[in-house]
Protein backbone atom coordinates (compact mmCIF):
# COMPACT_ATOMS: atom_id res chain seq x y z
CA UNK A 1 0.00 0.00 0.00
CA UNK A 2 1.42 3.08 -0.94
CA UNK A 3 1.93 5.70 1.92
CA UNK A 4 0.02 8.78 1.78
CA UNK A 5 1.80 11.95 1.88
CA UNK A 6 0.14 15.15 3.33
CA UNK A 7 1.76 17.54 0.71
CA UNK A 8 1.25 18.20 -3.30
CA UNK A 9 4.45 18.43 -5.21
CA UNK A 10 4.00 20.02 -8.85
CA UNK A 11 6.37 20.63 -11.82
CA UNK A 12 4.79 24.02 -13.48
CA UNK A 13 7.08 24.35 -16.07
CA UNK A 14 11.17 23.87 -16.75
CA UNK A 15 12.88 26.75 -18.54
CA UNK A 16 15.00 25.69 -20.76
CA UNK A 17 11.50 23.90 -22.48
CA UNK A 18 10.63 27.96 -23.10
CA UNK A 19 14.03 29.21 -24.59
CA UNK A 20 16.03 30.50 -21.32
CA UNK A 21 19.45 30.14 -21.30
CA UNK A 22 20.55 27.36 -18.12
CA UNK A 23 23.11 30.06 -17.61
CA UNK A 24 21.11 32.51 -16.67
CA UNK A 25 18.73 30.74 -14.56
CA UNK A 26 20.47 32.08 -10.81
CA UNK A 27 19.73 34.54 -7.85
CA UNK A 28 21.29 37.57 -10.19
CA UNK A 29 19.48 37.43 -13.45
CA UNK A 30 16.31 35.57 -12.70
CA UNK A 31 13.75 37.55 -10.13
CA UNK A 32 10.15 36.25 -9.11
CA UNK A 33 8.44 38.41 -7.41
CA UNK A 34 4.98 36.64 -7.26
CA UNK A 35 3.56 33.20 -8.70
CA UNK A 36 2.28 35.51 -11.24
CA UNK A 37 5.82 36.46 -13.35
CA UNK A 38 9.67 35.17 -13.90
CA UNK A 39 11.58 37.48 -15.24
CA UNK A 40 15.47 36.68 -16.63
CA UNK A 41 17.69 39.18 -17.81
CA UNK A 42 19.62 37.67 -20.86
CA UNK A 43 21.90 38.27 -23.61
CA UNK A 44 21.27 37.36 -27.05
CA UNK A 45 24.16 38.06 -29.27
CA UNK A 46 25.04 40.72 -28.17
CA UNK A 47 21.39 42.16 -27.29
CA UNK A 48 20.54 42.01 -23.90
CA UNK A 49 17.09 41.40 -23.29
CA UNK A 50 14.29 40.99 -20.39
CA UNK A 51 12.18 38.02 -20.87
CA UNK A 52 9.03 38.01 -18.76
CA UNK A 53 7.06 34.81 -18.37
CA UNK A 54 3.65 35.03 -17.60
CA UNK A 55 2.10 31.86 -15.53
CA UNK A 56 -1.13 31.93 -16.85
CA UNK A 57 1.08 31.82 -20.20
CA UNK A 58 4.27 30.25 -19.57
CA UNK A 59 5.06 28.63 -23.64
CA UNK A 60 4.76 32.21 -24.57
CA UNK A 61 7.61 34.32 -23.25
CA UNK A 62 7.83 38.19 -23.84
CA UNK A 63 11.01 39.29 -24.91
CA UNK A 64 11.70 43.12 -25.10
CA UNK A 65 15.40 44.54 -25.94
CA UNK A 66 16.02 46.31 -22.76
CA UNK A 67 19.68 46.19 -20.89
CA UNK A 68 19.63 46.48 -16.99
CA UNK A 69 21.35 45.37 -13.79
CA UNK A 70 17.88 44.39 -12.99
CA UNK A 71 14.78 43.76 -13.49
CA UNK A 72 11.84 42.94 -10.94
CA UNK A 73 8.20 42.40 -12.68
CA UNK A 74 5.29 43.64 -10.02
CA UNK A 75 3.90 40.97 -8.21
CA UNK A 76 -0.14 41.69 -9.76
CA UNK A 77 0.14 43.45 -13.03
CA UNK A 78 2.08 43.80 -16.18
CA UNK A 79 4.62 46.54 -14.75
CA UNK A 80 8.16 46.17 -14.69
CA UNK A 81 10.83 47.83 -12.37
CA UNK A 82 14.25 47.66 -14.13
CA UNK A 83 18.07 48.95 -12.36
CA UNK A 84 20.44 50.57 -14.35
CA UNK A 85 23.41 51.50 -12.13
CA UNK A 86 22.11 54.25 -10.15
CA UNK A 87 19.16 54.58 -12.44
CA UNK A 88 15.53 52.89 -11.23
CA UNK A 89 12.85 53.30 -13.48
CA UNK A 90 9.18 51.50 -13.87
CA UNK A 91 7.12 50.72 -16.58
CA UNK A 92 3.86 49.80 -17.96
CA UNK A 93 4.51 47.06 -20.20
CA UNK A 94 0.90 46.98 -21.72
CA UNK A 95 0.81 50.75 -22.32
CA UNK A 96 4.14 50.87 -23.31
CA UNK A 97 4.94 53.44 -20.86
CA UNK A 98 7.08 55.00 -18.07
CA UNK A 99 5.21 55.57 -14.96
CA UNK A 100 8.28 56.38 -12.94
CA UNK A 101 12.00 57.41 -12.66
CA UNK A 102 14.50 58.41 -9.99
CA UNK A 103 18.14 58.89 -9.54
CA UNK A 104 20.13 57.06 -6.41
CA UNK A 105 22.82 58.89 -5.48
CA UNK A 106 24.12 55.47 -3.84
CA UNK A 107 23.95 51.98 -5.29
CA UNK A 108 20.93 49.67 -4.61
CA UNK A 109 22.35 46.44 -3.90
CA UNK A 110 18.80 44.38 -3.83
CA UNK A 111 14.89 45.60 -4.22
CA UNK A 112 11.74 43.93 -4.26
CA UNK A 113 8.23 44.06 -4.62
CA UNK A 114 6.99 44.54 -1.05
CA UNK A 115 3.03 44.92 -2.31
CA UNK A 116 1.45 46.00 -5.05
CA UNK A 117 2.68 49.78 -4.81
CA UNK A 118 5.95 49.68 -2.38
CA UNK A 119 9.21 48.95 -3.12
CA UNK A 120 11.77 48.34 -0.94
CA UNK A 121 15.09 49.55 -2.07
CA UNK A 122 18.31 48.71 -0.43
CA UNK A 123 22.18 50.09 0.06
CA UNK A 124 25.06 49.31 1.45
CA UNK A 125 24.22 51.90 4.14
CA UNK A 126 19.97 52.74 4.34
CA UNK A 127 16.64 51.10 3.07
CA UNK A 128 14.16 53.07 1.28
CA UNK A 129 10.51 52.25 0.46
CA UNK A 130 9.42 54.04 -3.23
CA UNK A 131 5.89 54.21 -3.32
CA UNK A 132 4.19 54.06 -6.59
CA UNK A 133 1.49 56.45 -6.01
CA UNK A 134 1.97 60.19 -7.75
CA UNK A 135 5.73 61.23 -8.03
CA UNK A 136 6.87 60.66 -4.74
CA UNK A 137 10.72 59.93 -4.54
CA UNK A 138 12.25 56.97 -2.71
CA UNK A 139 11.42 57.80 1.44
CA UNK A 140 14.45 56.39 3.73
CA UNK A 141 12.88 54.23 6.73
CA UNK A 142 15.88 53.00 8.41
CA UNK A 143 19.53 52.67 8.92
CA UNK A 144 21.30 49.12 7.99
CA UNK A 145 22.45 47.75 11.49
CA UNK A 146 26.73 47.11 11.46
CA UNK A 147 26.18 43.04 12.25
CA UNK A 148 24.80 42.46 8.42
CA UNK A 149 27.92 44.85 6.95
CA UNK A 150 29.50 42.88 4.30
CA UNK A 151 26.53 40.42 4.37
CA UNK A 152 25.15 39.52 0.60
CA UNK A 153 21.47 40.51 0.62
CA UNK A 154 19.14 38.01 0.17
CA UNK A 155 15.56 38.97 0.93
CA UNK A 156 13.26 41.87 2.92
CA UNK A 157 10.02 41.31 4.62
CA UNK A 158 7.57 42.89 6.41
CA UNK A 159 3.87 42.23 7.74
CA UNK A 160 0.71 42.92 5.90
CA UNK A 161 0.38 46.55 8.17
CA UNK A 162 4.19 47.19 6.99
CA UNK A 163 4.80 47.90 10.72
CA UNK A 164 7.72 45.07 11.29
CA UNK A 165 10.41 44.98 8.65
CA UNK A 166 12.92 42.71 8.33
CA UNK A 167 16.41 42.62 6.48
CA UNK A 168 18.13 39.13 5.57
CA UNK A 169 22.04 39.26 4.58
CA UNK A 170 24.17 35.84 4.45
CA UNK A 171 28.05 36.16 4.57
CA UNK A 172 30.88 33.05 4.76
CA UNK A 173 32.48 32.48 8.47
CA UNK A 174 34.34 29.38 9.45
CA UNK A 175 33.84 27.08 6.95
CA UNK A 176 29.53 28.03 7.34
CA UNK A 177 27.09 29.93 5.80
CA UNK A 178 25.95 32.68 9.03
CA UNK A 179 23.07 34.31 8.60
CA UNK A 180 22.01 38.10 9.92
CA UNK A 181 19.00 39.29 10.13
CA UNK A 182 17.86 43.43 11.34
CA UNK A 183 14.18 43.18 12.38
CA UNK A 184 13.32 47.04 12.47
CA UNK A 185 9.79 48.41 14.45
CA UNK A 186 8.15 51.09 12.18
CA UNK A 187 6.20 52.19 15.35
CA UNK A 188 9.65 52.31 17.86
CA UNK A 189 12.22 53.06 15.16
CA UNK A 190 13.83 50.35 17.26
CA UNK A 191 16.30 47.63 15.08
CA UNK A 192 17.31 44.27 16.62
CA UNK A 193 19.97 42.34 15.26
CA UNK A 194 18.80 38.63 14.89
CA UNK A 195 21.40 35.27 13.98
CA UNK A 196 18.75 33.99 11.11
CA UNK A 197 18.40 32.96 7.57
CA UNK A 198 15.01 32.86 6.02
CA UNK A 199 11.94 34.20 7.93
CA UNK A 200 8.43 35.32 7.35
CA UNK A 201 5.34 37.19 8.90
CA UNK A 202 1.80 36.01 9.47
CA UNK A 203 -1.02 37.22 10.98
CA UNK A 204 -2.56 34.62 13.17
CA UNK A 205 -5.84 34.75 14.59
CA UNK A 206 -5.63 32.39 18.29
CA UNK A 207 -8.17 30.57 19.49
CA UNK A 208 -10.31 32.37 21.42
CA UNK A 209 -8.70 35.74 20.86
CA UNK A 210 -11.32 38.53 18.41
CA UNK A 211 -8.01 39.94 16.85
CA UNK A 212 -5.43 38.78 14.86
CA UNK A 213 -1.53 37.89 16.10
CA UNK A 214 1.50 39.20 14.32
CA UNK A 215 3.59 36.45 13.80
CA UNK A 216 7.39 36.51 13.16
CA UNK A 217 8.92 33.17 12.17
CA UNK A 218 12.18 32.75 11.28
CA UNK A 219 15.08 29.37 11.11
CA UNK A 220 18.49 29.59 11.44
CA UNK A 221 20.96 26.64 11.57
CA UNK A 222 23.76 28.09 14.69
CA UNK A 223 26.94 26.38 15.21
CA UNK A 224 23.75 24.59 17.90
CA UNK A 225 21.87 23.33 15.12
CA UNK A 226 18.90 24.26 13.80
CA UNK A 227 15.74 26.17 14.99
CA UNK A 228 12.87 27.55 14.33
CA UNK A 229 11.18 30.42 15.87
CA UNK A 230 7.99 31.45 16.21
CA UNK A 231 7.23 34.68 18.03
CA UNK A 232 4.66 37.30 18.70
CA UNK A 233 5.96 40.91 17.79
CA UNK A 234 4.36 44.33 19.37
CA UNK A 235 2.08 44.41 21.95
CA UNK A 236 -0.93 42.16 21.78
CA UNK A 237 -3.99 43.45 20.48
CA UNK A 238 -6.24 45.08 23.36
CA UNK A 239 -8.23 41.45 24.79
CA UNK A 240 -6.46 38.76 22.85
CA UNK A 241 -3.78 36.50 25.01
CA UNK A 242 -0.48 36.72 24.22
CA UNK A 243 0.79 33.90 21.72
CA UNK A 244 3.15 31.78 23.10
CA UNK A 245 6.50 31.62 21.31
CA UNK A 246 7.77 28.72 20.11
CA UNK A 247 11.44 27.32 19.35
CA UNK A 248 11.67 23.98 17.59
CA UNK A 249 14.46 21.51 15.75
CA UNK A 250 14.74 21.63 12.30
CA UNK A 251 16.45 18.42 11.48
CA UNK A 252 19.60 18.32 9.18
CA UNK A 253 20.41 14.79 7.89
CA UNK A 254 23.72 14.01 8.30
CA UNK A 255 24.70 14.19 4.68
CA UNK A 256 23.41 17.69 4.80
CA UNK A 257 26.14 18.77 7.20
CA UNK A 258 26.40 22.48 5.12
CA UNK A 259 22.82 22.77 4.37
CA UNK A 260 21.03 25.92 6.04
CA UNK A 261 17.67 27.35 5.47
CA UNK A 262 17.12 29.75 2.29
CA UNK A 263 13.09 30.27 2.10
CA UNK A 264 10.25 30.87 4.09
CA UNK A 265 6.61 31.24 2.97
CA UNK A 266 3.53 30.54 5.34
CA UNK A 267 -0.16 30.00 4.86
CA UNK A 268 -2.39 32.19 6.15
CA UNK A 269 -5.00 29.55 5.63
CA UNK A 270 -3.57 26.51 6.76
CA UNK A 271 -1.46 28.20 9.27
CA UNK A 272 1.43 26.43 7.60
CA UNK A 273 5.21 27.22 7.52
CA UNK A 274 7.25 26.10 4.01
CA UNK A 275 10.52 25.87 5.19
CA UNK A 276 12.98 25.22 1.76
CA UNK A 277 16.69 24.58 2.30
CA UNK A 278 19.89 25.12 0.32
CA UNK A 279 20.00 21.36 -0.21
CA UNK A 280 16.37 21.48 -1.76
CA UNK A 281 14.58 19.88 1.86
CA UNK A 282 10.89 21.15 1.97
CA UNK A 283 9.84 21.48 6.19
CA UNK A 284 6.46 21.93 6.50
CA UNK A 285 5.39 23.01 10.49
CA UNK A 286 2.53 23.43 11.99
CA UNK A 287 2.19 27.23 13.64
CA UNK A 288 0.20 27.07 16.80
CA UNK A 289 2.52 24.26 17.69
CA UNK A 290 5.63 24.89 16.14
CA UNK A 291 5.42 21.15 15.07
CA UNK A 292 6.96 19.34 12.19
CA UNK A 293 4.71 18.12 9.87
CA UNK A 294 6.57 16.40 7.19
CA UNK A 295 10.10 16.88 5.77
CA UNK A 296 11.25 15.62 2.54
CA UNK A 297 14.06 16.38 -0.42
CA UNK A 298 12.08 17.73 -3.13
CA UNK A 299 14.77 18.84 -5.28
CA UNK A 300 18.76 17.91 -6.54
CA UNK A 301 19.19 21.16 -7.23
CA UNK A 302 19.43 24.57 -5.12
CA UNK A 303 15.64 26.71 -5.19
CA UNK A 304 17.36 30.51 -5.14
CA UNK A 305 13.83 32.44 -5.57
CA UNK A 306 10.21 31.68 -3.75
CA UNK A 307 7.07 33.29 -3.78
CA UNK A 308 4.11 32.27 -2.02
CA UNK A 309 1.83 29.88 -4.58
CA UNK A 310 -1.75 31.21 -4.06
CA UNK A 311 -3.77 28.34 -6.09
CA UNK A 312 -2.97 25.65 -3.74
CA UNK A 313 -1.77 28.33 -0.31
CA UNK A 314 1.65 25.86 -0.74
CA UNK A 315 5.32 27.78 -2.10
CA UNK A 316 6.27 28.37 -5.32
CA UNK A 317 10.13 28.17 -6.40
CA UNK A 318 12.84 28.08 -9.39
CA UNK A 319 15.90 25.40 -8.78
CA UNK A 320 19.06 26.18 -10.50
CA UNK A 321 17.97 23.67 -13.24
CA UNK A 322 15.12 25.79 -14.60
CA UNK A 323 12.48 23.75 -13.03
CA UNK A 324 9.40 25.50 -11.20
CA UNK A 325 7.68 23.68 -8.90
CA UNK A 326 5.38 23.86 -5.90
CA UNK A 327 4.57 22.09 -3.11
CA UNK A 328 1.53 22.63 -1.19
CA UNK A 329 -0.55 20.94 1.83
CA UNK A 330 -2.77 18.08 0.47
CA UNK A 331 -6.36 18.75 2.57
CA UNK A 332 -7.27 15.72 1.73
CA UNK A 333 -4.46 13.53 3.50
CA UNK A 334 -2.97 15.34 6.08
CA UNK A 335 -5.18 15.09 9.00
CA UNK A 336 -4.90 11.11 8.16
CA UNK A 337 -1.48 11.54 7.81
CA UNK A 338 -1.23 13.58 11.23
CA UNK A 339 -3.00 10.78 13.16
CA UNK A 340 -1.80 7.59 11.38
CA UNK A 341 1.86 8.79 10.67
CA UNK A 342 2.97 10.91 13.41
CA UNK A 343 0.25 9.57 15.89
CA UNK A 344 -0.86 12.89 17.22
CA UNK A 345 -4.24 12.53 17.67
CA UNK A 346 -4.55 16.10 18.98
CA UNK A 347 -2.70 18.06 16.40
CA UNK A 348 -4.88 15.89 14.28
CA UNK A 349 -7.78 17.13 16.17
CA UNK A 350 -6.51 20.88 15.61
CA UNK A 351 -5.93 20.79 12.30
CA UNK A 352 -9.17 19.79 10.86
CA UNK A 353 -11.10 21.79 13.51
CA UNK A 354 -8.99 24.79 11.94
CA UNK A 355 -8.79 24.32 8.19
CA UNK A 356 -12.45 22.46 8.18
CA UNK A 357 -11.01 19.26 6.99
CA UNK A 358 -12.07 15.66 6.85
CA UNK A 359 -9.75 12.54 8.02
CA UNK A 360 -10.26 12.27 11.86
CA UNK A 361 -14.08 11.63 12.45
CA UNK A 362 -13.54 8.94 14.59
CA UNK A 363 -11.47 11.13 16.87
CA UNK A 364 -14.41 13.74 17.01
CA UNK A 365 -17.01 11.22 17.76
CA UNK A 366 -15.18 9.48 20.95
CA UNK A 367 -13.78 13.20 21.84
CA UNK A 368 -17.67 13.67 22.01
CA UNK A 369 -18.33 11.13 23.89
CA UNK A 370 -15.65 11.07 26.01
CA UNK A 371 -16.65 14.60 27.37
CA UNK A 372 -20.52 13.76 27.29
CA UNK A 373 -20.33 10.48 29.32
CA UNK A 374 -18.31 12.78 31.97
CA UNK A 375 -20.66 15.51 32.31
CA UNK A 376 -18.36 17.80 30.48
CA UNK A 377 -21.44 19.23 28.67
CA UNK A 378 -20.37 22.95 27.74
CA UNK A 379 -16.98 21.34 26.26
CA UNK A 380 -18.76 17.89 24.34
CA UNK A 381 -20.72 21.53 22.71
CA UNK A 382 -17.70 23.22 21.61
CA UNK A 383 -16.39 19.83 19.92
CA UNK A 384 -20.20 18.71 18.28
CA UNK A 385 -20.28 22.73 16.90
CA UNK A 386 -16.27 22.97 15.76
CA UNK A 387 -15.89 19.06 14.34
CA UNK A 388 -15.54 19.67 10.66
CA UNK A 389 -17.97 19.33 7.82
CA UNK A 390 -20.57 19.54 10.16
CA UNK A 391 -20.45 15.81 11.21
CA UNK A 392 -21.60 15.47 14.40
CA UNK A 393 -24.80 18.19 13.72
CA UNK A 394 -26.93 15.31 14.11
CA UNK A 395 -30.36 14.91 15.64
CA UNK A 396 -28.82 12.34 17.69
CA UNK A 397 -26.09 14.59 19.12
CA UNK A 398 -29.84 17.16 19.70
CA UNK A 399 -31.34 14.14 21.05
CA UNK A 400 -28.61 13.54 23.32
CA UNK A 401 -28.38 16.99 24.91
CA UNK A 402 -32.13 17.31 25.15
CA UNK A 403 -32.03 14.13 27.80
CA UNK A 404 -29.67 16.13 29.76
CA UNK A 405 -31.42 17.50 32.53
CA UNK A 406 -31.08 21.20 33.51
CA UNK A 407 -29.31 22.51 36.99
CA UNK A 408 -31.43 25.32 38.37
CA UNK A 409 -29.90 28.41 37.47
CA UNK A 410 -27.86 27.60 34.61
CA UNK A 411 -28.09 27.56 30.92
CA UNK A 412 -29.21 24.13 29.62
CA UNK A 413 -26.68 22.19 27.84
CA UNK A 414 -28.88 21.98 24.38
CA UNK A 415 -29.13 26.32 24.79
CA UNK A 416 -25.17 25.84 25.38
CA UNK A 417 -24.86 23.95 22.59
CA UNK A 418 -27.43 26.48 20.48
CA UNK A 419 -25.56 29.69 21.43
CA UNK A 420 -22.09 28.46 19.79
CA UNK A 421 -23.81 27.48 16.91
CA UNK A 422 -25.58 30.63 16.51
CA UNK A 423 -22.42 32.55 17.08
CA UNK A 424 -20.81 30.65 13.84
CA UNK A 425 -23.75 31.21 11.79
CA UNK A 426 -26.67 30.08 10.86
CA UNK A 427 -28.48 26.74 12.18
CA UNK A 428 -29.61 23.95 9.34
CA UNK A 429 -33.49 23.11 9.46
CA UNK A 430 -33.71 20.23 11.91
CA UNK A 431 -31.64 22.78 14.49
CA UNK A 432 -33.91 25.67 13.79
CA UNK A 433 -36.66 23.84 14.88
CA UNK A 434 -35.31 22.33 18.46
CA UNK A 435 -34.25 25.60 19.06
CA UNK A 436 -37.80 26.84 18.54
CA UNK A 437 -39.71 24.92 20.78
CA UNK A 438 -38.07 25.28 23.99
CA UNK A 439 -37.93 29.45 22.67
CA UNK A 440 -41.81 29.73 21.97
CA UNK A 441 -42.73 27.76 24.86
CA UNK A 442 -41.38 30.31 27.44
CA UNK A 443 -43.28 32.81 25.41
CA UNK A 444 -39.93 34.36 24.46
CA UNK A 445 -40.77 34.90 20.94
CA UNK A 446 -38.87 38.18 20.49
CA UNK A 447 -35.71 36.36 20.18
CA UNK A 448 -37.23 34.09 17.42
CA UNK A 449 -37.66 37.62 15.41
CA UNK A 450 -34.01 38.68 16.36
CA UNK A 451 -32.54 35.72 14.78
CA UNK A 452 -34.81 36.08 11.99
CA UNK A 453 -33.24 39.44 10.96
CA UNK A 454 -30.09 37.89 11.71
CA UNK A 455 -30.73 35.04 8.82
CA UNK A 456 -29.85 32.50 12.08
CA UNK A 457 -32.62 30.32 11.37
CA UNK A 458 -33.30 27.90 8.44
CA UNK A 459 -37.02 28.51 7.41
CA UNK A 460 -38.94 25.26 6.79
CA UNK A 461 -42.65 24.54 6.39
CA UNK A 462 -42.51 22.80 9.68
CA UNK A 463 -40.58 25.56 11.64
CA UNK A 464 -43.77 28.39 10.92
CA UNK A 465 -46.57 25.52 11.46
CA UNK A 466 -44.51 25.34 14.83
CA UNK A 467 -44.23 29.80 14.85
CA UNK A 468 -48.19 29.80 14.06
CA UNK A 469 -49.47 28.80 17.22
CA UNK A 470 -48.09 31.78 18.89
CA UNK A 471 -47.68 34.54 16.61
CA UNK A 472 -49.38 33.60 13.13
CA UNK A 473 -47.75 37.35 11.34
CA UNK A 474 -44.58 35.84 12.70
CA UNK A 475 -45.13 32.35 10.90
CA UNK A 476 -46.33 34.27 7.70
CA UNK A 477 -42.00 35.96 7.78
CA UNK A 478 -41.04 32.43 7.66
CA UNK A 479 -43.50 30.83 5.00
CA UNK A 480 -42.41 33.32 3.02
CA UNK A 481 -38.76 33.10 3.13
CA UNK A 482 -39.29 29.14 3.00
CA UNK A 483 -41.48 29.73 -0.17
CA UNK A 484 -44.33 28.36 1.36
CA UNK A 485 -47.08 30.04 -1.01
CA UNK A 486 -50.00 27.97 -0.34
CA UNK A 487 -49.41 28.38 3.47
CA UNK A 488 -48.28 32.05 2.66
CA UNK A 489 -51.44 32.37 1.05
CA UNK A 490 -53.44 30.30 3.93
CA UNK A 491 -51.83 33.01 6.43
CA UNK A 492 -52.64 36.36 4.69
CA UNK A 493 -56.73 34.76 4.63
CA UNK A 494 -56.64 34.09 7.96
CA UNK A 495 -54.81 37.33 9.57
């Protein structure tokens, strides 16, 4: 039986197949900004040229004659950013047009994309962001700290507010590849030198907290080992609990005794980091946890440039052989994978609670029942309103909490178990109705028009011949948005 694997690996496309030079297929003359466009920087004869692949398009390169240090395509539309020495300069490639132009009066010694309007421009000395909007001119934000001088910069990120930025160099000491990071507060004008060498942002949303987290992850490989980091930055938001930060092995094999990390990308939706090393080692870890997921060699050959691959919420890269590929979470296998694989039922548990997948039923329905047959009745609610797909939204699980008999003075486990559903959305037909009757029959039928308004309830036939009895105007809202007419019709005769 073959084993099942809880990631997607993809070939998109190999280079060479589209006319680009294997010589030119490295860090300094092939730039992807997005999953959208690769663009390479080649000579032909002796015309140099920008070739931009398209994604959507990628058998149909554009060529243009243009010469540059250079060139980074934005990461959404068909404009082009191209270095000429001291010289920056952006383009509209489909209106054949400059939109912008400045003079450095010091080298840029990497840029990139850092939205759809910002770029982040950097010297041996400062960063800059250049907006795109109007003719503003490049705005300095802060001063490079000393530990990354005579570093070779390899990336820049920041969070989706642009309030946390971070600087990545990598420079040769003792027979290793060190890596420095400068994570820089927008908010503080505070800098922090950091031993790292690939890292990302994500905002995180906790259980149980209203706001979001801002997450700062990061691996390095030390002359300890490896780690990686996971770590709330700012203050938390006002009410949410703190996140608490995380530092976990990332495994080298021992024939990888050089290999380091050299890409990050995370999934806001999975809550997934893609960890890719120098040796071409995917890592995929979990964030909440900080655990591993899977590890596995996906490619012979270095992957110099990432982006994050927004079809499948996985990481999109170009190895030194011209092949891009992707690897992505498979939804389908990884909460069996989780539980069968790395037997841990309650990361298993987690996962599909957080992502809505399928895969660990079972573990839902003796959770369940676990919690029910000790009286746990508020938490058995949580788990029969959170278990994914819907699965345990049964009339039996209704049935179940209906035989449990109220304490005086506190909320009866079936209204426990209403209210979270009814604070996710809105309740299916069979629902509706059991919430009804114990509602109507304590005359409380003002919070049967609330969730009305609200769209809470599922309108049914049966649920306004139950509404009739006591408020027959009331029953007529919901054979109408049931499409009821001959009882719509029965109602407007008799009121």
């Amino acid at each position: 039986m073959t084993q099942i694997l809880p990631i997607k690996f993809q070939e998109h496309l190999q280079l060479t197949n589209v006319g680009i030079n294997a010589a030119n297929i490295g860090f300094n003359s092939l730039t992807m900004e997005s999953d959208k466009y690769i663009c390479v920087r080649e000579k032909v004869g002796e015309t140099a040229q920008v070739v931009i692949i398209d994604m959507s398009d990628p058998t149909n390169p554009i060529r243009r004659p243009i010469s540059a240090d250079s060139a980074i395509m934005n990461p959404a539309s068909k404009v082009i950013a191209l270095k000429a020495q001291k010289t920056l300069q952006i383009f509209n490639i489909e209106m054949k047009s400059k939109m912008k132009a400045h003079t450095m009066t010091d080298d840029v010694i990497f840029w990139k994309w850092i939205s759809e309007n910002m770029i982040a421009l950097v010297t041996e000395t400062t960063v800059y962001h250049w907006s795109m909007e109007g003719d503003s001119q490049p705005t300095k934000i802060f001063d490079r700290h000393s530990s990354l001088s005579g570093c070779q910069i390899i990336n820049y990120r920041t969070d989706a507010a642009q309030n946390w930025l971070l600087l990545i160099g990598i420079s040769a000491q003792q027979n290793r590849v060190v890596g420095a990071m400068q994570l820089y507060s927008v908010e503080r004008k505070v800098s922090q030198p950091i031993e790292g060498h690939a890292a990302a942002f994500i905002q995180f949303k906790m259980e149980g907290n209203q706001q979001e987290s801002t997450l700062f992850c990061f691996a390095v490989r030390g002359a300890a080992g490896g780690k990686l980091h996971i770590i709330e930055v700012g203050t938390p938001p006002t009410g949410n609990s703190p996140f608490q930060k995380k530092a976990v092995d990332v495994f080298f094999p021992p024939e990888a005794q050089n290999d380091f990390p050299v890409a990050m990308q995370v999934s806001k939706k999975n809550c997934v980091v893609y960890l890719i090393t120098k040796y071409g080692y995917v890592h995929l870890y979990d964030i909440e946890s900080g655990t591993c997921i899977y590890m596995n060699r996906i490619s012979a050959d270095t992957i110099f440039v990432t982006a994050q691959h927004e079809p499948t919420n996985g990481i999109i890269g170009v190895n030194r052989k011209g092949q891009v590929l992707s690897v992505s979470m498979d939804e389908e296998n990884v909460v069996p994978y989780i539980q069968g694989t790395l037997n841990n039922n309650d990361l298993a548990l987690r996962m599909a609670v957080r992502n809505n997948l399928g895969g660990a039923d079972q573990l839902f329905v003796t959770k369940f029942n676990e919690l029910f047959g000790r009286a746990a009745y508020s938490e058995a609610a949580k788990v029969a309103a959170n278990a994914p797909k819907g699965i345990l939204r049964t009339p039996q699980t209704i049935a179940k909490f209906q035989q449990v008999p109220t304490q005086p003075g506190q909320t009866s486990p079936l209204l426990q178990y209403f209210g979270i559903l009814l604070d996710q959305g809105q309740l299916n037909k069979f629902e509706s109705l059991e919430l009804c009757r114990p509602v109507l029959a304590q005359g409380r039928k003002q919070l049967l028009e609330k969730w009305l308004k609200e769209d809470k309830l599922e309108c049914s036939e049966e649920l306004g011949d139950l509404v009739k009895a006591a408020d027959p105007t009331l029953a007529l809202s919901v054979y109408l948005r049931a499409n009821v007419p001959n009882k719509v019709i029965q109602c407007f005769a008799e009121t």
